[in-house]
Protein backbone atom coordinates (compact mmCIF):
# COMPACT_ATOMS: atom_id res chain seq x y z
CA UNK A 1 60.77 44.46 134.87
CA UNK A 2 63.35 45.28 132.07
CA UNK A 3 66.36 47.05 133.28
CA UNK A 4 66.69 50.64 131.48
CA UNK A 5 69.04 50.31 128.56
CA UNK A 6 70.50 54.11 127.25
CA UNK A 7 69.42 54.45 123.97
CA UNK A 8 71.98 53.82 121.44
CA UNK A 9 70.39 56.87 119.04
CA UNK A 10 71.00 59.57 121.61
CA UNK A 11 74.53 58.33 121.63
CA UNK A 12 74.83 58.52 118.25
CA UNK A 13 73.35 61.78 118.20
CA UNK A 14 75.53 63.37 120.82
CA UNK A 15 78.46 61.83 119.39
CA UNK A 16 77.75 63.24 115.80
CA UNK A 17 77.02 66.30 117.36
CA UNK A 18 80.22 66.83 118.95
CA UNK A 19 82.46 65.52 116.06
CA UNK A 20 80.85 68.03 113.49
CA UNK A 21 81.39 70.80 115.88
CA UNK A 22 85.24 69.78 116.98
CA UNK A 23 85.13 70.02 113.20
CA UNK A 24 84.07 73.22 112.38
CA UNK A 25 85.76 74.99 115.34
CA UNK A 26 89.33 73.13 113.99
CA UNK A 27 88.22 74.33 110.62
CA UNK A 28 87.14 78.29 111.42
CA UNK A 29 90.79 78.60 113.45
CA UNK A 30 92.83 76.87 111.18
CA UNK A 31 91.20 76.54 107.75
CA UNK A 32 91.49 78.28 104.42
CA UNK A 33 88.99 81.27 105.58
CA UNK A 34 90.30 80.64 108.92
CA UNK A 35 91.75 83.14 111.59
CA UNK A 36 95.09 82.47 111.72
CA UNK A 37 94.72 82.55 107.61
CA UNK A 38 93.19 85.82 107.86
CA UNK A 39 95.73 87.53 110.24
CA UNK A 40 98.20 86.62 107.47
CA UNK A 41 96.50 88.08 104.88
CA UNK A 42 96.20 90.99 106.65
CA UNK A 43 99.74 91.55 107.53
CA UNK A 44 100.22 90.49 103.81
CA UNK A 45 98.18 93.75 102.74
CA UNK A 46 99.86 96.08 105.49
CA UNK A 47 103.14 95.01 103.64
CA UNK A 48 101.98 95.31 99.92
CA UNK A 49 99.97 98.67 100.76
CA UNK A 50 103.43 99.88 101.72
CA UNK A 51 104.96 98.42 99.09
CA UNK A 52 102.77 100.52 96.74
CA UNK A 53 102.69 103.74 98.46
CA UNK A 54 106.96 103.48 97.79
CA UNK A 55 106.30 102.66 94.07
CA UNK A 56 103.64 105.95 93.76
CA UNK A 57 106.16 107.58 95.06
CA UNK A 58 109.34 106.30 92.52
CA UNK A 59 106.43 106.74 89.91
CA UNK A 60 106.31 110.84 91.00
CA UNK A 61 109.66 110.66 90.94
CA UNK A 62 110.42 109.56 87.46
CA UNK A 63 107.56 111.45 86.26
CA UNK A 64 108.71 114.78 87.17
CA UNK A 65 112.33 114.24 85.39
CA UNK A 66 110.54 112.83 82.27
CA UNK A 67 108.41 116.31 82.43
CA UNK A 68 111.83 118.25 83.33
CA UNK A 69 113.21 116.53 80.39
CA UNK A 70 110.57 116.93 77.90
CA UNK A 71 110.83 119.21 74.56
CA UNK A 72 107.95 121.22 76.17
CA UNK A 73 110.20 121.89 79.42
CA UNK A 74 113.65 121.69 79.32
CA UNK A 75 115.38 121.86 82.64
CA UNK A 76 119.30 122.09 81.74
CA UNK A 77 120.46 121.55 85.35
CA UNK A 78 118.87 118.17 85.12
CA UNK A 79 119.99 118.02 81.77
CA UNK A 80 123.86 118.61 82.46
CA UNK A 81 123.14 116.43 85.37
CA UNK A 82 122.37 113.09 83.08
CA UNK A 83 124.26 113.43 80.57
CA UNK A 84 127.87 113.33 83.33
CA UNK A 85 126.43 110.57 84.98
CA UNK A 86 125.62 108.53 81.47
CA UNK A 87 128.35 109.78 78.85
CA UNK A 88 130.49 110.41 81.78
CA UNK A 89 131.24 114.00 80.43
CA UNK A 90 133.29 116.83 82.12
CA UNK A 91 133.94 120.43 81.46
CA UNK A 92 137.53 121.19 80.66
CA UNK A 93 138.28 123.21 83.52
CA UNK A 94 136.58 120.77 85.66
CA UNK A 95 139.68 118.63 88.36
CA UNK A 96 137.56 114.79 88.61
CA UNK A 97 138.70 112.96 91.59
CA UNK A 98 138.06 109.39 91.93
């Protein structure tokens, strides 16, 4: 009587098996499209979506003084306001402390 040998294919098999999916577990938590890849991403977008809400908001901003400056709308407040801060202007009666 031959003594039972363990076939070498279901080894092979098994061991295959197990490789590939040590493999793709490593590769779903750590890869490219991975977890910890898309967790960064994500706090990525948190921080750009904030990013952008600031800008709209410096957009509005600038927008409304271009409009308050326009020929159509003249705002001379805003006006008087610009032109001290560029030309560095004062009115006479004016006392400027520095």
């Amino acid at each position: 009587m031959k003594s039972p040998r363990p076939a070498i294919g279901a080894f092979f098999y098994f061991g295959t098996a197990s490789v590939l999916a040590i493999y793709f577990t490593f590769a779903a938590v750590q890869g490219a499209f991975g977890l910890f890849n898309r967790v960064q991403v994500e706090a990525e977008i948190a921080e750009l979506r904030l990013r952008r809400d600031a800008l709209a908001v410096e957009l509005s901003d600038l927008e409304n003084r271009t409009h308050r400056l326009s020929d159509a709308y003249l705002d001379l407040d805003l006006l008087d306001e610009r032109a001290r801060d560029v030309l560095g202007l004062v009115r006479p009666d004016e006392i400027v402390i520095r």
